[in-house]
Protein backbone atom coordinates (compact mmCIF):
# COMPACT_ATOMS: atom_id res chain seq x y z
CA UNK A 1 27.33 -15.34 -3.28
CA UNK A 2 23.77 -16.23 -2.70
CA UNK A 3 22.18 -19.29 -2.47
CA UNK A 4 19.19 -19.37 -5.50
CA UNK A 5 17.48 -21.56 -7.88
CA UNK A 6 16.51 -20.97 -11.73
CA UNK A 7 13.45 -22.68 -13.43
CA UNK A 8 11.98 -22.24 -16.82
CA UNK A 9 12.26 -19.92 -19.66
CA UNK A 10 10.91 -16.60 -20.85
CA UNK A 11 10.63 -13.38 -19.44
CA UNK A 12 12.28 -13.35 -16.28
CA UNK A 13 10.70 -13.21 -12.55
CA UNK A 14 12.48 -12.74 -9.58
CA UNK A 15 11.26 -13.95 -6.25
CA UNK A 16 12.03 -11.72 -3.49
CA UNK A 17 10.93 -13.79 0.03
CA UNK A 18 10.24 -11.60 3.50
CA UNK A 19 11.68 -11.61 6.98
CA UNK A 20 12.43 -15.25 9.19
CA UNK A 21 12.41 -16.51 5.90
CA UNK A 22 14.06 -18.09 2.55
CA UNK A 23 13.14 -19.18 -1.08
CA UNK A 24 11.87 -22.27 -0.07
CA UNK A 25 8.58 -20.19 0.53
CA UNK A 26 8.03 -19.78 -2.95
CA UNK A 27 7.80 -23.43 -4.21
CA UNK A 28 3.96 -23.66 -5.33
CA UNK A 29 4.74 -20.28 -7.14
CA UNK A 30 8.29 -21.33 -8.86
CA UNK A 31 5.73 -24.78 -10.32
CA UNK A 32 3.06 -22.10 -11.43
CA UNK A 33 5.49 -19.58 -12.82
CA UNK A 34 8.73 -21.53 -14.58
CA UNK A 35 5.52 -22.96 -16.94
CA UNK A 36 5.83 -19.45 -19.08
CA UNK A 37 8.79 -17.54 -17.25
CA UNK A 38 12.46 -18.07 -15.89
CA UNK A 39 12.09 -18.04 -12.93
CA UNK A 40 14.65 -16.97 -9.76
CA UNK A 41 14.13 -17.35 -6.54
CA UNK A 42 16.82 -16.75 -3.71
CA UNK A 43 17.75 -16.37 -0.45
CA UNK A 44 18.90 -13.10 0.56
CA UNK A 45 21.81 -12.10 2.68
CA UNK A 46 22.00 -13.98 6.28
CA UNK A 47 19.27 -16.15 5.14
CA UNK A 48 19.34 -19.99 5.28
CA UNK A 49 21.73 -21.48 3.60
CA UNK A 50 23.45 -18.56 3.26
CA UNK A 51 26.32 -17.72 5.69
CA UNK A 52 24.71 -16.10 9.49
CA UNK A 53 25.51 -12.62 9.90
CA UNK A 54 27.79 -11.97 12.41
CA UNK A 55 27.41 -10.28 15.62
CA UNK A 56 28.81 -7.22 14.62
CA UNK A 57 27.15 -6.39 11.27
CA UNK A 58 23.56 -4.52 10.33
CA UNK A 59 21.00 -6.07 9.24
CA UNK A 60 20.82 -2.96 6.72
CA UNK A 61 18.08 -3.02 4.52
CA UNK A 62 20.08 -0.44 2.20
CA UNK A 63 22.49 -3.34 1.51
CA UNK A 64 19.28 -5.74 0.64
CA UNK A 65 18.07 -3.26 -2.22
CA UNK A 66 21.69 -3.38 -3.71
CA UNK A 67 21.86 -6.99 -3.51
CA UNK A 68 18.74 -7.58 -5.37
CA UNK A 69 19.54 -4.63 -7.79
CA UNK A 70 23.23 -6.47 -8.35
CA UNK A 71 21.38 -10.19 -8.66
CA UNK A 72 19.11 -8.15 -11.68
CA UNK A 73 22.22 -6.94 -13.22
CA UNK A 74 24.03 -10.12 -12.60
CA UNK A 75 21.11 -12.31 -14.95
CA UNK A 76 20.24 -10.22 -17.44
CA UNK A 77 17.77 -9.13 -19.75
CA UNK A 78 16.22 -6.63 -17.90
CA UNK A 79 13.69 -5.04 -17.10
CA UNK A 80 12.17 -8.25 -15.22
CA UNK A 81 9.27 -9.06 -12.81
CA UNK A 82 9.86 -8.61 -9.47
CA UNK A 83 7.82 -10.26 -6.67
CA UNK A 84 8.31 -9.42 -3.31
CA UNK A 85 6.88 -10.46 -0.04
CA UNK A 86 6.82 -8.17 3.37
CA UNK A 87 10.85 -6.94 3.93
CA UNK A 88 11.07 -8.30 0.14
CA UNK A 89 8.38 -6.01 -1.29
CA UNK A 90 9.38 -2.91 0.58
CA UNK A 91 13.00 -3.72 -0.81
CA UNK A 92 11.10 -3.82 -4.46
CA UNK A 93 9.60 -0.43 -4.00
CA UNK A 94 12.88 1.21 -2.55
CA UNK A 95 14.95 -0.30 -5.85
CA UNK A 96 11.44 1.12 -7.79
CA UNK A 97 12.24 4.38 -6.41
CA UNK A 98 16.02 4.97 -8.03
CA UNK A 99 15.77 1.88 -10.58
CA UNK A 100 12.37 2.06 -12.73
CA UNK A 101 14.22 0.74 -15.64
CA UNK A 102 15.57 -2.55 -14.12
CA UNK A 103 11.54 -3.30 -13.71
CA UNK A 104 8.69 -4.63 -15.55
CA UNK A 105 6.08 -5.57 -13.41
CA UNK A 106 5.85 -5.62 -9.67
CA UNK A 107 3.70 -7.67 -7.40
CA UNK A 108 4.18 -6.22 -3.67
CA UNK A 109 2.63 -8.75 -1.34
CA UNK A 110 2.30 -6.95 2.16
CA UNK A 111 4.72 -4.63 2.27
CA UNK A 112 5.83 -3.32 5.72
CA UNK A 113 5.73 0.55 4.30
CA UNK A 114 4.76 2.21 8.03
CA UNK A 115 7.78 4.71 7.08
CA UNK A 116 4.99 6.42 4.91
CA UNK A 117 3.74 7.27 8.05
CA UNK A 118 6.38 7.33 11.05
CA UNK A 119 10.11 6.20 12.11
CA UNK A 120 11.19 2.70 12.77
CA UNK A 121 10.56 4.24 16.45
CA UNK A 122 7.54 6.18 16.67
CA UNK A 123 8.16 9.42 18.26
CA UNK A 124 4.84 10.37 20.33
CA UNK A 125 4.59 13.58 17.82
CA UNK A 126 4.02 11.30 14.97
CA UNK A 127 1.56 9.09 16.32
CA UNK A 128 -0.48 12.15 17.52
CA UNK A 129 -0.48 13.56 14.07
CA UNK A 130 -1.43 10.50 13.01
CA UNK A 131 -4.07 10.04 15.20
CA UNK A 132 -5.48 13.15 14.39
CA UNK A 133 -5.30 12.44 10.49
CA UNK A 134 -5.58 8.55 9.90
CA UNK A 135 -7.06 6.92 13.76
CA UNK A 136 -7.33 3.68 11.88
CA UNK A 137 -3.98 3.32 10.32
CA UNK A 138 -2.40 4.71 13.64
CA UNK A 139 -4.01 2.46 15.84
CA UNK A 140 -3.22 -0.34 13.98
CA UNK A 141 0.44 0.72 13.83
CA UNK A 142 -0.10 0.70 17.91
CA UNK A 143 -0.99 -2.80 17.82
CA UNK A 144 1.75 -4.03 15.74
CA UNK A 145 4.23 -1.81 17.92
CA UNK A 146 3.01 -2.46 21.10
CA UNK A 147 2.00 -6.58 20.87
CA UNK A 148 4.77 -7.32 18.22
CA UNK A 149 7.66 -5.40 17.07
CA UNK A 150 8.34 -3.52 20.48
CA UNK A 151 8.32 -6.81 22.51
CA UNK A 152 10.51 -8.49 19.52
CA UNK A 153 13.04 -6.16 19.74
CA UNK A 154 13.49 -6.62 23.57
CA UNK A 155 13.53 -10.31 23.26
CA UNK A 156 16.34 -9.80 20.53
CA UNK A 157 18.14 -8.10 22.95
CA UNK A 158 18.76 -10.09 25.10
CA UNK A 159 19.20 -12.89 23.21
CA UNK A 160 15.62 -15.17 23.22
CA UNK A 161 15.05 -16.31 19.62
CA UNK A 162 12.05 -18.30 20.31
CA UNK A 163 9.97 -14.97 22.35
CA UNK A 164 10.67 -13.28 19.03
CA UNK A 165 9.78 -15.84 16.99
CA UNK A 166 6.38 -16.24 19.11
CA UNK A 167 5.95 -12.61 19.71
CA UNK A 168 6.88 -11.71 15.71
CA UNK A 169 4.88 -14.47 14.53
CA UNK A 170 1.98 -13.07 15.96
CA UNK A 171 1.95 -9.55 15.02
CA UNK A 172 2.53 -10.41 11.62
CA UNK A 173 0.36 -13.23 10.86
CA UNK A 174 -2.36 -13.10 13.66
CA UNK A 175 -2.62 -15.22 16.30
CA UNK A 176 -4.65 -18.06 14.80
CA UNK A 177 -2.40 -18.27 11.66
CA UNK A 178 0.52 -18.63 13.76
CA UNK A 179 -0.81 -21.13 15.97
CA UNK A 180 -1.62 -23.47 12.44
CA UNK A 181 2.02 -23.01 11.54
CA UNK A 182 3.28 -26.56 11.03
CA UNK A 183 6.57 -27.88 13.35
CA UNK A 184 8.51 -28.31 9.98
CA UNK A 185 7.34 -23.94 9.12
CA UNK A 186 8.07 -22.78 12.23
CA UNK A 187 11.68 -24.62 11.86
CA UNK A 188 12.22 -22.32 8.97
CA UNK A 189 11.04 -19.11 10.69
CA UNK A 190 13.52 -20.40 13.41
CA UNK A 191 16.23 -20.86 11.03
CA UNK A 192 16.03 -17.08 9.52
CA UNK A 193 14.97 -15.36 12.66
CA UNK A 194 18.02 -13.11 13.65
CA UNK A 195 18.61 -10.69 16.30
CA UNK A 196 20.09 -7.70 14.27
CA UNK A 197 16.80 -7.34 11.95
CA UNK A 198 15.37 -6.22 14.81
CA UNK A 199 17.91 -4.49 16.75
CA UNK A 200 19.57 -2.87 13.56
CA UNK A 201 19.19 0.34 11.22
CA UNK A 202 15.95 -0.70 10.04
CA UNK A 203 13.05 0.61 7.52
CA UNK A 204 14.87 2.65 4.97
CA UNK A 205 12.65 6.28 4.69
CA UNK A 206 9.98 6.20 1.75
CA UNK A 207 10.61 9.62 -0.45
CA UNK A 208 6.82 9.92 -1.27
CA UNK A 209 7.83 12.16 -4.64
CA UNK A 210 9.72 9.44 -5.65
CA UNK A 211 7.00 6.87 -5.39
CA UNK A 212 4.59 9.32 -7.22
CA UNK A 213 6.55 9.31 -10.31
CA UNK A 214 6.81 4.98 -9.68
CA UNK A 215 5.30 3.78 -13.54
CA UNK A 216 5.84 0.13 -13.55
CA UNK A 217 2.49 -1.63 -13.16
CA UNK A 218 2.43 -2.49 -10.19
CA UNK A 219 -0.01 -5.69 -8.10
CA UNK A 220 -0.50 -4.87 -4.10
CA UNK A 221 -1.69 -7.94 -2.40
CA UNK A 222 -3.64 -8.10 1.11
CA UNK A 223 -4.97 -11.07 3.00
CA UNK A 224 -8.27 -11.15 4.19
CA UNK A 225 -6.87 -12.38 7.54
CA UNK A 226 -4.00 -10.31 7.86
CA UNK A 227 -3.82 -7.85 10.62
CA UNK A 228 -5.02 -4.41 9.54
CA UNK A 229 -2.00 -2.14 9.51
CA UNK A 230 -1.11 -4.44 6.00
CA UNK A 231 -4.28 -3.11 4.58
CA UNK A 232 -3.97 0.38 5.99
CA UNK A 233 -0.71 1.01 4.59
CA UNK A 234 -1.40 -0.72 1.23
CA UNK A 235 -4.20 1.39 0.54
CA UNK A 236 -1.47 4.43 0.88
CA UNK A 237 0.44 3.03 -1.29
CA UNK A 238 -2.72 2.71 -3.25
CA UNK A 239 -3.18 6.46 -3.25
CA UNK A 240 0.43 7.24 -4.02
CA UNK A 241 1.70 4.45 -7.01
CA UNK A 242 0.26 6.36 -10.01
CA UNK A 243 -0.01 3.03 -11.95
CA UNK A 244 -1.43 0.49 -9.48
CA UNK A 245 -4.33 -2.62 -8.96
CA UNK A 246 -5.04 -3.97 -5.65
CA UNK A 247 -6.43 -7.22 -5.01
CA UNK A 248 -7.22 -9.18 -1.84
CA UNK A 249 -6.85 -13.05 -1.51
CA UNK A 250 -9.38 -14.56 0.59
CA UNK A 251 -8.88 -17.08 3.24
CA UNK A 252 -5.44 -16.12 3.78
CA UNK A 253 -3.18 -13.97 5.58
CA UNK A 254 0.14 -12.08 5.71
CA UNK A 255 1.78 -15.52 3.70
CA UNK A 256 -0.84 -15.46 1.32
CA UNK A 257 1.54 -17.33 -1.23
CA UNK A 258 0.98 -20.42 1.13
CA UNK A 259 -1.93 -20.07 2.81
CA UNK A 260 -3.81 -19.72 -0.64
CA UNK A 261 -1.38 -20.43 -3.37
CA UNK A 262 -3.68 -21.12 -5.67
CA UNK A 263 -5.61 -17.25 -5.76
CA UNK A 264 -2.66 -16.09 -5.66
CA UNK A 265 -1.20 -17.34 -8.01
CA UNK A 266 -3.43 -17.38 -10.87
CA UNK A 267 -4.22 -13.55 -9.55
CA UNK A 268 -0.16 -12.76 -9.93
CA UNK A 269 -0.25 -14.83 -13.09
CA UNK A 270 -3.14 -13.06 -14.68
CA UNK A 271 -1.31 -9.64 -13.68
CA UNK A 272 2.40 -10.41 -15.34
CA UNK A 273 0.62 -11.80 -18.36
CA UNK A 274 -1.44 -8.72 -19.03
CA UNK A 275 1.07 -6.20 -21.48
């Protein structure tokens, strides 16, 4: 059982939040949204105040894409909306790939997708080719490896929350965005944060057929402040989703539902309410 709120009526949307994180991230959307729609946001597996996961389990992100496909089944009435942020939206576009009828509409907000590209651990093959192919979206790839995820993971290892909270933090919402966290946001990064995400199985693989034959209309969002591998790899997914409008909200970065709630929502509200 998860922990999850309901609000509203209507066509159902589902709330899907990212990594070091829980559905208390979407409040300014749930007040936008549950005007028109039912609205569900939860907290996914291991996530506050949801039971920890225990030393010896994956974080597996396979089991994420069947919890949210179960939580669909579980309320009804589908196809609904899905929104996703980061971990949340690449979980959207993995259930999109084997489960197109369970979805509407989905609004992808940053999704991590660098298995279009490589393997949770670059070989030096891969980078090379990608060098050689896409220098921008490689390098930036680099960057997040090198200053953020590779770090992280060491850190994880051996046990230092807060390094991976400071060094994750970082790579995924820039420096300066990080540094404006609030005490009381950083508490719920803190909360979420868990070793096994980072030492665990994973990315699951993208099947790019798969996501060429994705229908359901489908919003990417990008912050203007966001490091650059978010808008390298959405603009790939922006070449592959055969039914897709991308749209960048300013003054924000990678939590661009709270650093600018108000472009984004009335950009995902415009979106959901187009038919």
């Amino acid at each position: 059982a998860f922990d999850y709120e309901v609000w509203g009526s209507g066509e159902k949307v589902i709330l899907i939040h990212g990594s070091a994180s829980d559905r208390r991230t979407w409040g300014k959307q749930i007040e936008a949204l549950s005007k028109n729609y039912n609205v569900i946001a939860y907290s996914r597996r291991y996530h506050w105040p949801n039971k920890k996961i225990t030393e010896d389990a994956d974080y597996s992100m396979q089991q994420h894409v069947e919890d949210l496909k179960k939580i669909i089944e579980y309320f009804g009435n589908w196809p609904v909306n899905l929104i996703g942020h980061s971990y949340g939206a690449l979980m959207v576009l993995e259930l999109a790939c084997t489960h197109q009828a369970l979805i509407r509409k989905m609004v992808l907000e940053e999704p991590p997708a660098i298995r279009l590209f490589v393997s949770n651990v670059p070989t030096p093959g891969e980078i090379l080719k990608l060098l050689l192919t896409r220098p921008k979206t490689a390098i930036s790839i680099i960057k997040l490896g090198a200053r953020g995820l590779g770090p992280a993971t060491k850190a994880a290892q051996k046990g230092n929350m807060k390094k991976v909270m400071q060094l994750f933090g970082r790579a995924a919402l820039g420096e300066d965005t990080y540094n404006n966290m609030s005490d009381e946001r950083k508490e719920q990064v803190f909360l979420n944060l868990t070793a096994a995400e980072f030492t665990g199985s994973g990315f699951m693989p993208l099947n790019l057929e798969k996501l060429k034959k994705i229908e359901i209309p489908t919003l990417l969002t990008t912050g203007e402040y966001s490091p650059k591998v978010f808008s390298n790899l959405a603009s790939r997914l922006e070449e592959l989703l055969p039914n897709v409008k991308k749209a960048e909200i300013p003054l924000a970065s990678h939590i661009m539902h709270e650093d600018n709630f108000e472009n984004y929502n009335s950009t995902i509200l415009s979106f959901l309410g187009n038919k």
